[in-house]
N, C-alpha and C. Protein backbone atom coordinates (compact mmCIF):
# COMPACT_ATOMS: atom_id res chain seq x y z
N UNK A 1 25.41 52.39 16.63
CA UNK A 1 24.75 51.43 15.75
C UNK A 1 23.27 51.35 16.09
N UNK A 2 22.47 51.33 15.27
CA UNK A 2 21.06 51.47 15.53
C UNK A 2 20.83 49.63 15.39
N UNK A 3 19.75 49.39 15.75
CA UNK A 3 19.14 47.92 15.95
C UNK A 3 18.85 47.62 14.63
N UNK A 4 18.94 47.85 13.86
CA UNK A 4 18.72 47.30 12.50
C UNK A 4 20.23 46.60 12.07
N UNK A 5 21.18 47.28 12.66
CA UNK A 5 22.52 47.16 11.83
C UNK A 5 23.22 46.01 13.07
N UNK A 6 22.60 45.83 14.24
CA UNK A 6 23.26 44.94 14.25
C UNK A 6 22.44 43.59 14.45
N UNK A 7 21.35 43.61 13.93
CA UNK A 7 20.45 42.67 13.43
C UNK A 7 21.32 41.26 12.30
N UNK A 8 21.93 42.16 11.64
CA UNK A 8 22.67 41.92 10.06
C UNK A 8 23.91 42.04 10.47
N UNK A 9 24.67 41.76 11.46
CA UNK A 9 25.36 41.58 11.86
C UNK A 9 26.07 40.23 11.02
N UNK A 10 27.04 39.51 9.88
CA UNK A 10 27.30 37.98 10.16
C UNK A 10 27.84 37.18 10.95
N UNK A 11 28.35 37.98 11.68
CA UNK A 11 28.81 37.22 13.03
C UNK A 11 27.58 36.99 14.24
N UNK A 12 27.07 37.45 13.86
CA UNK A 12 25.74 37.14 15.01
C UNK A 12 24.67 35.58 14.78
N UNK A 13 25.12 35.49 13.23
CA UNK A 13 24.20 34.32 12.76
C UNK A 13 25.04 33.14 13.10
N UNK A 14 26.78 33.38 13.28
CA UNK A 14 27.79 32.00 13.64
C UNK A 14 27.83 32.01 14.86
N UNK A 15 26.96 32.97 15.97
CA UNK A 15 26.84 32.82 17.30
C UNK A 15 24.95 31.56 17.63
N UNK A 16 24.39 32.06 16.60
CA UNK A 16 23.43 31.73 17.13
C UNK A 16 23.27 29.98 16.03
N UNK A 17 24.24 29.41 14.64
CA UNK A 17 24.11 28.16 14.19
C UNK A 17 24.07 27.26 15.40
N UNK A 18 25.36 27.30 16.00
CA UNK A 18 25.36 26.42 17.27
C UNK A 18 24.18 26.48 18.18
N UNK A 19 23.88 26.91 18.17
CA UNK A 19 22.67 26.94 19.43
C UNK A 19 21.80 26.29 18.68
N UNK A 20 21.21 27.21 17.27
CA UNK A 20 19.91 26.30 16.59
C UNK A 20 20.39 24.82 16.50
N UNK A 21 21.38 24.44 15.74
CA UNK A 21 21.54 22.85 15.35
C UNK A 21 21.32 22.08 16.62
N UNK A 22 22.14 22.52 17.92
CA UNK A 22 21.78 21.89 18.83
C UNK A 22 20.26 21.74 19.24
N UNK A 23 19.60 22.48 19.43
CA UNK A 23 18.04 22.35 19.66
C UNK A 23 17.76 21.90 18.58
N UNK A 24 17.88 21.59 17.06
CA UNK A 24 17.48 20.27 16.26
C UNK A 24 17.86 19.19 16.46
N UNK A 25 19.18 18.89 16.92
CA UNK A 25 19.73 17.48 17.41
C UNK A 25 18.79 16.94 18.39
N UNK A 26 18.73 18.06 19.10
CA UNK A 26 18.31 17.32 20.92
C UNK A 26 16.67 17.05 20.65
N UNK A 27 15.97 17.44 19.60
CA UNK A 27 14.60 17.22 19.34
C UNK A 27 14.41 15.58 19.59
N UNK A 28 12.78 15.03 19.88
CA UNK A 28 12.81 13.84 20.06
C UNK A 28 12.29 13.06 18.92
N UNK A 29 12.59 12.28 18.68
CA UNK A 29 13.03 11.30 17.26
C UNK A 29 11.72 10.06 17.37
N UNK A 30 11.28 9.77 16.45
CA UNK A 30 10.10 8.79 16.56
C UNK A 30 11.24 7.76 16.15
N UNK A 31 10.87 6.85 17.29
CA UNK A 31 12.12 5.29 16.41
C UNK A 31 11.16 4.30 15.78
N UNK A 32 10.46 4.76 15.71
CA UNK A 32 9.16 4.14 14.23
C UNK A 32 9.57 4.34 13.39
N UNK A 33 9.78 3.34 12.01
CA UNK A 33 9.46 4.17 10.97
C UNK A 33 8.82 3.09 10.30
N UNK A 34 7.99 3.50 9.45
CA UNK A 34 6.91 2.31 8.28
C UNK A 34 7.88 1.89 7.41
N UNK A 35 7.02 0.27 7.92
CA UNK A 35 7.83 -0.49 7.60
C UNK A 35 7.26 -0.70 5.67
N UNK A 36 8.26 -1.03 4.70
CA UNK A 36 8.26 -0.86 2.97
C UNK A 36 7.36 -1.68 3.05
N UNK A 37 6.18 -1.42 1.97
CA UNK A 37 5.53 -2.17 1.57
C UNK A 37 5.85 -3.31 0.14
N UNK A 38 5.38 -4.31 -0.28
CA UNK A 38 5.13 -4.93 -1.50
C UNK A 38 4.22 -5.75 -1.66
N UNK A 39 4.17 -5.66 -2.92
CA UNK A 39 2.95 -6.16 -3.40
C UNK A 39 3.05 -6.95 -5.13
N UNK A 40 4.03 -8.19 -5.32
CA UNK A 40 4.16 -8.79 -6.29
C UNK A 40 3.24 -9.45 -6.86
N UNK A 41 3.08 -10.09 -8.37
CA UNK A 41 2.41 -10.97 -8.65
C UNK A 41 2.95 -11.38 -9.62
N UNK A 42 2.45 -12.90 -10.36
CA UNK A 42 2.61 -13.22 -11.71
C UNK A 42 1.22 -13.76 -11.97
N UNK A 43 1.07 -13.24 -13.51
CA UNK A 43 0.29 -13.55 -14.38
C UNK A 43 0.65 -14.05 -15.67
N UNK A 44 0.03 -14.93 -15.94
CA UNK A 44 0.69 -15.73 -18.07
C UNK A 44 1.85 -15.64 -17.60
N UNK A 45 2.86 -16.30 -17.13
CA UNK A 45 3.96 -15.89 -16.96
C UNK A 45 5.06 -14.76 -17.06
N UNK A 46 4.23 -13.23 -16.59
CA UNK A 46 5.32 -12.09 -16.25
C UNK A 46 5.59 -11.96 -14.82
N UNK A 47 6.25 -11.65 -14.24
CA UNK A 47 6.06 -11.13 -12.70
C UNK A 47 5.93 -9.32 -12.82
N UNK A 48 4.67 -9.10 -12.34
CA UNK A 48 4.57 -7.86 -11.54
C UNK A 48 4.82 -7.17 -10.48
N UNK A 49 5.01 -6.58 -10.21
CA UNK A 49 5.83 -5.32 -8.70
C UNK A 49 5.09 -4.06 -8.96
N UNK A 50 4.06 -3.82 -7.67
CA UNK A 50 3.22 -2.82 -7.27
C UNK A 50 3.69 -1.69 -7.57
N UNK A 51 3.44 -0.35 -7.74
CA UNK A 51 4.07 0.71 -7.87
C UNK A 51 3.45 1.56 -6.84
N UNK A 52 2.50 0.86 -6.67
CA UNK A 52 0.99 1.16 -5.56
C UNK A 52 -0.05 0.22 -5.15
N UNK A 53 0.12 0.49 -3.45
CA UNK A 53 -1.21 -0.84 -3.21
C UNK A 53 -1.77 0.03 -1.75
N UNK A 54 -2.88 0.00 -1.83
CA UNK A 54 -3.66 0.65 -0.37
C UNK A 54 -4.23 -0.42 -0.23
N UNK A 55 -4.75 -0.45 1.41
CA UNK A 55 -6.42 -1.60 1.78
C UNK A 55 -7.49 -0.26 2.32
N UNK A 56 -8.34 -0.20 1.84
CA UNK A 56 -9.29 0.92 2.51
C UNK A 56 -10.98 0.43 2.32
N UNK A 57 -11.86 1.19 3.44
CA UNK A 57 -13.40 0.36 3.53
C UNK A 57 -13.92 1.00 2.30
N UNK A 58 -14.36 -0.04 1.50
CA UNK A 58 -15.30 0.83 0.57
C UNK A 58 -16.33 0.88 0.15
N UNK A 59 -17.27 2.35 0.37
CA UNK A 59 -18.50 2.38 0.04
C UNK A 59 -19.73 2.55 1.11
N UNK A 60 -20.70 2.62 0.79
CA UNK A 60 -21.45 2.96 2.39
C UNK A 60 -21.45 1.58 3.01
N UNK A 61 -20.91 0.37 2.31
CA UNK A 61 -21.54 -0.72 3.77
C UNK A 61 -19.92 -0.99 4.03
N UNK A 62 -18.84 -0.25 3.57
CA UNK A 62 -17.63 -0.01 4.15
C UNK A 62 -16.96 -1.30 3.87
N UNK A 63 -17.17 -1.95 2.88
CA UNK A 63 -16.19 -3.39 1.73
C UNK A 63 -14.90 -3.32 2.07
N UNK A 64 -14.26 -4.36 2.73
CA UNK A 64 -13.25 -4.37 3.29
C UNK A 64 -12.45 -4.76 1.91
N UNK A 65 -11.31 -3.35 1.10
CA UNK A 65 -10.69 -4.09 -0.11
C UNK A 65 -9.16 -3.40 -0.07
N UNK A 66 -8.98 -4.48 -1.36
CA UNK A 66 -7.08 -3.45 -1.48
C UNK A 66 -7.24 -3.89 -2.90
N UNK A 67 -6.26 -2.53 -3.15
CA UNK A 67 -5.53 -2.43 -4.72
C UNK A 67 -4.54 -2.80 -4.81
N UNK A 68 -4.34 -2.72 -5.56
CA UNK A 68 -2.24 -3.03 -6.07
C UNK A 68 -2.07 -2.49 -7.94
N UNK A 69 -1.19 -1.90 -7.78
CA UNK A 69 -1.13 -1.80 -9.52
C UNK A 69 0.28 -0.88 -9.57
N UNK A 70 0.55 -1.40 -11.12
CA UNK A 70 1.85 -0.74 -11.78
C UNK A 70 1.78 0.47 -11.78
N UNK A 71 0.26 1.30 -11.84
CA UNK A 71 0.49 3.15 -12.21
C UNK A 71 0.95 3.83 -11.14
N UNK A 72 0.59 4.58 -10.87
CA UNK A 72 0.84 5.52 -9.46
C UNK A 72 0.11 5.89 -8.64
N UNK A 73 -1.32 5.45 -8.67
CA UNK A 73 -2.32 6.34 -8.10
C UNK A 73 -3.55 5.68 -8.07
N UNK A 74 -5.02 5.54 -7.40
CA UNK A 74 -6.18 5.00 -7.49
C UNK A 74 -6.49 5.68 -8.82
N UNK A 75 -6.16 6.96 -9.36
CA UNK A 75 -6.71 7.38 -10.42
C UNK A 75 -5.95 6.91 -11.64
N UNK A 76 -4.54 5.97 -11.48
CA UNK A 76 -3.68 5.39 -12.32
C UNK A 76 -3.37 4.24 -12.28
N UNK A 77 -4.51 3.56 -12.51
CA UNK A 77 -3.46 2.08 -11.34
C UNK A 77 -2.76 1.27 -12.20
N UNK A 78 -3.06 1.33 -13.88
CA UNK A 78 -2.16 0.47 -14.03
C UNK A 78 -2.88 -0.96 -14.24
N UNK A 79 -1.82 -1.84 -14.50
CA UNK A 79 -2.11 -3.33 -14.17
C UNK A 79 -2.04 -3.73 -12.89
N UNK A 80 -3.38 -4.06 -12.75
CA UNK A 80 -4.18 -3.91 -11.59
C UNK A 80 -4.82 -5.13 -11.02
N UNK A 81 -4.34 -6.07 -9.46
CA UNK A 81 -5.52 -6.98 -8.69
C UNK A 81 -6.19 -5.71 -8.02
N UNK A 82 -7.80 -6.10 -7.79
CA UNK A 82 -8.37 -5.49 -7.12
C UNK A 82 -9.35 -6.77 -6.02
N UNK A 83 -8.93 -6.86 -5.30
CA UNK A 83 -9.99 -7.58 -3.97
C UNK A 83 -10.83 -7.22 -3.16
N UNK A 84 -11.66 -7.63 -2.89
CA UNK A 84 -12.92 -7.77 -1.99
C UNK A 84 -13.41 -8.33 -1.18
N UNK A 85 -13.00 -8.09 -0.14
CA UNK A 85 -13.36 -9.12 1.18
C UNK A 85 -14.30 -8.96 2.23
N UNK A 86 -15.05 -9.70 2.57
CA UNK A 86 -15.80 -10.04 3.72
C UNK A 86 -15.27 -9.30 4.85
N UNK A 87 -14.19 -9.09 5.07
CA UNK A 87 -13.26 -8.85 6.67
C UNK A 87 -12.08 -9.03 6.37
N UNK A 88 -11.34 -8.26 7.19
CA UNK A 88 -9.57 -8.75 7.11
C UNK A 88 -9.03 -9.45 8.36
N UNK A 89 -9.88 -10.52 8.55
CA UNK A 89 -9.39 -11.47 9.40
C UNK A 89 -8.15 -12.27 8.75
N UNK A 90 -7.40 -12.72 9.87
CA UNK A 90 -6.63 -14.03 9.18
C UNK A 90 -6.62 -14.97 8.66
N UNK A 91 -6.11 -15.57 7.99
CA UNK A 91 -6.89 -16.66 7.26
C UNK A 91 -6.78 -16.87 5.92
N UNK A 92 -7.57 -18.40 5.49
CA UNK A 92 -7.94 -17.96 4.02
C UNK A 92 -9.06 -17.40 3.72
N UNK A 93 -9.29 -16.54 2.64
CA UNK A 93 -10.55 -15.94 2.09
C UNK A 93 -11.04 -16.94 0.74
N UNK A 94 -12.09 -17.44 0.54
CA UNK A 94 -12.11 -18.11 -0.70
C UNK A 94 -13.10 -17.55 -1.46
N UNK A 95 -11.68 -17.27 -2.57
CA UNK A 95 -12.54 -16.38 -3.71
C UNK A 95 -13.37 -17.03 -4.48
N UNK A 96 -15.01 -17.05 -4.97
CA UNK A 96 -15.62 -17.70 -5.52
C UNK A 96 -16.76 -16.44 -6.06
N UNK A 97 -17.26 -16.71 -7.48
CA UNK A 97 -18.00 -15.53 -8.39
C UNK A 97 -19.38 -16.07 -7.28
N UNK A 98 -19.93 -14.77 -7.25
CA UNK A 98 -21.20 -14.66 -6.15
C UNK A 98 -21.18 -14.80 -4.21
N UNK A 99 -20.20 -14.62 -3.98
CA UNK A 99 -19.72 -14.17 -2.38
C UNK A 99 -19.09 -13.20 -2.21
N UNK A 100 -19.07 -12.69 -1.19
CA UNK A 100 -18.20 -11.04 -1.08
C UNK A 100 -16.55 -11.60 -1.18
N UNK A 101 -16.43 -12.48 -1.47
CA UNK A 101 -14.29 -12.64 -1.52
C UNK A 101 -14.59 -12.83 -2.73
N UNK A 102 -14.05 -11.16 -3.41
CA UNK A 102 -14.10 -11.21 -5.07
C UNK A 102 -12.67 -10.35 -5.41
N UNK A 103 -12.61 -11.57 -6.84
CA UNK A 103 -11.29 -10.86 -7.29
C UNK A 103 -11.03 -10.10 -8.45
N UNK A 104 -10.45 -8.73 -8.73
CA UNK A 104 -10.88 -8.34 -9.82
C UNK A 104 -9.45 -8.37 -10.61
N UNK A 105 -9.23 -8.14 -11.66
CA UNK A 105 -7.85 -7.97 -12.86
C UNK A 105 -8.20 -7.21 -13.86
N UNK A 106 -7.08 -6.56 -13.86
CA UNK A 106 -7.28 -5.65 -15.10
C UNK A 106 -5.88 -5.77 -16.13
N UNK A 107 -5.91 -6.75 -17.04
CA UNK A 107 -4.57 -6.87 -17.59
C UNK A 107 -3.63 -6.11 -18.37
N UNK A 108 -2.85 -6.34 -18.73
CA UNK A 108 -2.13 -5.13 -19.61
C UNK A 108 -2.40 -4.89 -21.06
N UNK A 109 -3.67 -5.30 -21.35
CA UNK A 109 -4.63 -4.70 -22.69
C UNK A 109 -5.74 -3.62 -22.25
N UNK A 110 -5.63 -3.82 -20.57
CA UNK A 110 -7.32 -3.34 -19.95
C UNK A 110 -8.31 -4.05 -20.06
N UNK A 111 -7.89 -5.33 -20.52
CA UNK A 111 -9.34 -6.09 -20.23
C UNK A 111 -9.70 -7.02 -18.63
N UNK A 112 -10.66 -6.53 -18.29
CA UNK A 112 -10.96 -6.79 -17.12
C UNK A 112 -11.72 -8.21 -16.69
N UNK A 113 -10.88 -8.83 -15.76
CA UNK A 113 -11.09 -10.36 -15.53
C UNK A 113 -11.51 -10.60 -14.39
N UNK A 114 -11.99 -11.92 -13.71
CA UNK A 114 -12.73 -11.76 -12.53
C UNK A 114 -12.22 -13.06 -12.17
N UNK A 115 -12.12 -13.49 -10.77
CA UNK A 115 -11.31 -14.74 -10.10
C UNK A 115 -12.79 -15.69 -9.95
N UNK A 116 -12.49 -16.92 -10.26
CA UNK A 116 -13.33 -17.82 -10.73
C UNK A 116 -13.54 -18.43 -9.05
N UNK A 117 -12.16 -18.94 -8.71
CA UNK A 117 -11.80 -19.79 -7.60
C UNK A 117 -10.45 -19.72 -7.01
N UNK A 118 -10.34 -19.95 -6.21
CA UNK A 118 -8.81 -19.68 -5.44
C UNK A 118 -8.71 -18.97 -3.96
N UNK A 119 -7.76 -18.88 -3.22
CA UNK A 119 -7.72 -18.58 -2.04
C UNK A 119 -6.77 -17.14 -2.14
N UNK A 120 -7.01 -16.50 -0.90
CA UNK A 120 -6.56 -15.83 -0.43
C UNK A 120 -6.53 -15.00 0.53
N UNK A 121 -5.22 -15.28 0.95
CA UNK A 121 -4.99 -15.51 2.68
C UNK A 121 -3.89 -14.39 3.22
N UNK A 122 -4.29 -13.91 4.30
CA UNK A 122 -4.10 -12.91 4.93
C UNK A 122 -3.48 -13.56 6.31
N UNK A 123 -1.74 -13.19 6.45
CA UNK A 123 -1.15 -14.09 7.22
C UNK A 123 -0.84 -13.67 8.45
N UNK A 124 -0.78 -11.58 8.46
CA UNK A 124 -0.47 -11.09 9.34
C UNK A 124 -1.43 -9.63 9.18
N UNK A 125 -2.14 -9.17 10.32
CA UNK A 125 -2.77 -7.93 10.08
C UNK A 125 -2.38 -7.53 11.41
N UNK A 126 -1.73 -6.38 11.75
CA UNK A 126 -0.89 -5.40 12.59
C UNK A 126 -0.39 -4.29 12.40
N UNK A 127 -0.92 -3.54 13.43
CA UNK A 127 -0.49 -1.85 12.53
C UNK A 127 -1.27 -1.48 11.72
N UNK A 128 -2.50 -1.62 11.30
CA UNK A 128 -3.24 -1.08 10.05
C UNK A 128 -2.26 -1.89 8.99
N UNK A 129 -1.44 -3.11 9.03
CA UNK A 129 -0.64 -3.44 7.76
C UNK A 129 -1.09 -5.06 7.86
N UNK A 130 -1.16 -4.99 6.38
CA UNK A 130 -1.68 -6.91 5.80
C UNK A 130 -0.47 -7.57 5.00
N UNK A 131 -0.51 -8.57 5.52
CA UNK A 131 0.46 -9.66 4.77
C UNK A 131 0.09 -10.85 4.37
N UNK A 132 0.28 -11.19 3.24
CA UNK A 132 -0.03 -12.91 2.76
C UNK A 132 -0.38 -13.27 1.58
N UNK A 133 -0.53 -14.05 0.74
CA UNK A 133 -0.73 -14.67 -0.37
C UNK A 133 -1.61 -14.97 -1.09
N UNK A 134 -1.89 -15.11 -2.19
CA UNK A 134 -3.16 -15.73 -3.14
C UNK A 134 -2.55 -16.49 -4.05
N UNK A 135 -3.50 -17.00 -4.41
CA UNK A 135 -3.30 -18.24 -5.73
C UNK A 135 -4.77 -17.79 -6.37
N UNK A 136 -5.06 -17.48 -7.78
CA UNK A 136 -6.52 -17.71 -8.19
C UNK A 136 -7.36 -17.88 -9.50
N UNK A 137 -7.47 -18.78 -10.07
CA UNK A 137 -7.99 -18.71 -10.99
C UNK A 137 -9.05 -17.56 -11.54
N UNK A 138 -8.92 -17.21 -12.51
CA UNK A 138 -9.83 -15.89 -13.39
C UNK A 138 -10.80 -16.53 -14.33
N UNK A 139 -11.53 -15.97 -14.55
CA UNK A 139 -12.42 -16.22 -15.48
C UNK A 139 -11.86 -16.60 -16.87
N UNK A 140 -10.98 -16.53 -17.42
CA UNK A 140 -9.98 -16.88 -18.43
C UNK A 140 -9.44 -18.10 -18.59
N UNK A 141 -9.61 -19.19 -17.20
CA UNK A 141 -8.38 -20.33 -16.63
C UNK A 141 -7.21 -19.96 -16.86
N UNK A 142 -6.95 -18.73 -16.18
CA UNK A 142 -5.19 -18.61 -15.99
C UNK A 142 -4.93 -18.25 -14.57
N UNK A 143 -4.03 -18.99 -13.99
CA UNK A 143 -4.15 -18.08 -12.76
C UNK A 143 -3.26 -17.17 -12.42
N UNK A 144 -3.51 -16.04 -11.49
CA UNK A 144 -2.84 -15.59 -10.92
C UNK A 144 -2.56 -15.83 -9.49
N UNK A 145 -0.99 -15.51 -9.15
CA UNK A 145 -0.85 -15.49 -7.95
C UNK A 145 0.42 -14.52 -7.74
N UNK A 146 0.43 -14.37 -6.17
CA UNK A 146 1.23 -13.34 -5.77
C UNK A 146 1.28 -13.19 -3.96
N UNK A 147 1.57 -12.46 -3.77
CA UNK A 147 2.45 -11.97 -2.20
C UNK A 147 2.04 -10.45 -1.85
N UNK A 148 1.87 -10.44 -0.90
CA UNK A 148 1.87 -8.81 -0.24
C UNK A 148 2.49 -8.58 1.41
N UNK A 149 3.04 -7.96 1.66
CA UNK A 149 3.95 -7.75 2.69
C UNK A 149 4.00 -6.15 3.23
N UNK A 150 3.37 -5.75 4.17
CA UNK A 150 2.72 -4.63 5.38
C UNK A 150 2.27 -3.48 3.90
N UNK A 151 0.96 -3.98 3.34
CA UNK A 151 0.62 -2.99 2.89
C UNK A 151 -0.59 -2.24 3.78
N UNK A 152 -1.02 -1.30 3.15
CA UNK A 152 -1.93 -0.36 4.97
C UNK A 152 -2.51 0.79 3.56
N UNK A 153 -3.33 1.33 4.96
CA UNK A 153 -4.38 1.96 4.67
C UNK A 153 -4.84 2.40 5.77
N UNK A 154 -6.15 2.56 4.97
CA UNK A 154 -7.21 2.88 6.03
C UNK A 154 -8.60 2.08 6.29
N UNK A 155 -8.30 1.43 7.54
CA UNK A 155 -9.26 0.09 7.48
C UNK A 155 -10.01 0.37 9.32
């Protein structure tokens, strides 16, 4: 038998499964795993559920913000909060038109709204992940509010 033929051997491949699977078993296992994000809201009375939400710095003076929206993607977002914060300290942030805690909306016509007044508060930041609540009036007098729970990024 020349080395080719018993290369192609099939009994050589049910000698060597056992061995491979075992050296995949015995590999070492991260017991991490990321923890689900969400990111709800209601507006006019619907409730929304994120399909997507990042927090990332943006821009050259590095705007501490996060998205959230129904589409799939920064290039899809969908019905959309967009925030703007000072820092992602804990706390409340109080959103008010002319300070860096700004709130943006984009409703499900695309018309784009802006948070008048209202809070929003950031209850847990750990792990690169944010948690906590808003309440906020829009430029419209309607408010929105909503919840977010270990969303992350890059901050």
């Amino acid at each position: 038998m020349t080395q080719r033929e018993i290369a192609f051997k099939p009994i050589h491949y049910w000698l060597v499964l056992p061995l491979y699977i075992f050296i995949l078993s015995s590999c070492k296992k991260d017991s991490h795993s990321i923890p689900q994000s969400s990111f709800t809201w209601t507006y006019n009375n619907i409730n929304y559920k994120a399909n997507f939400d990042t927090v990332y710095l943006y821009g050259p003076l590095a705007l501490p913000s996060i998205v959230a929206g129904t589409g799939t993607s920064m290039t899809s977002l969908g019905i959309s909060p967009r925030i703007g914060l000072e820092n992602f300290n804990l706390g409340v942030h109080h959103i008010a038109v002319g300070t860096y805690e700004i709130f943006g909306y984009e409703d499900e016509l695309g018309n784009p709204l802006y948070g008048a007044s209202g809070d929003f508060t950031i209850t847990s930041n750990a792990n690169q992940l944010l948690s906590g609540n808003f309440s906020v009036t829009l430029t419209n007098n309607k408010i929105i509010s909503g919840n977010f729970i270990n969303i992350g990024g890059t901050f």
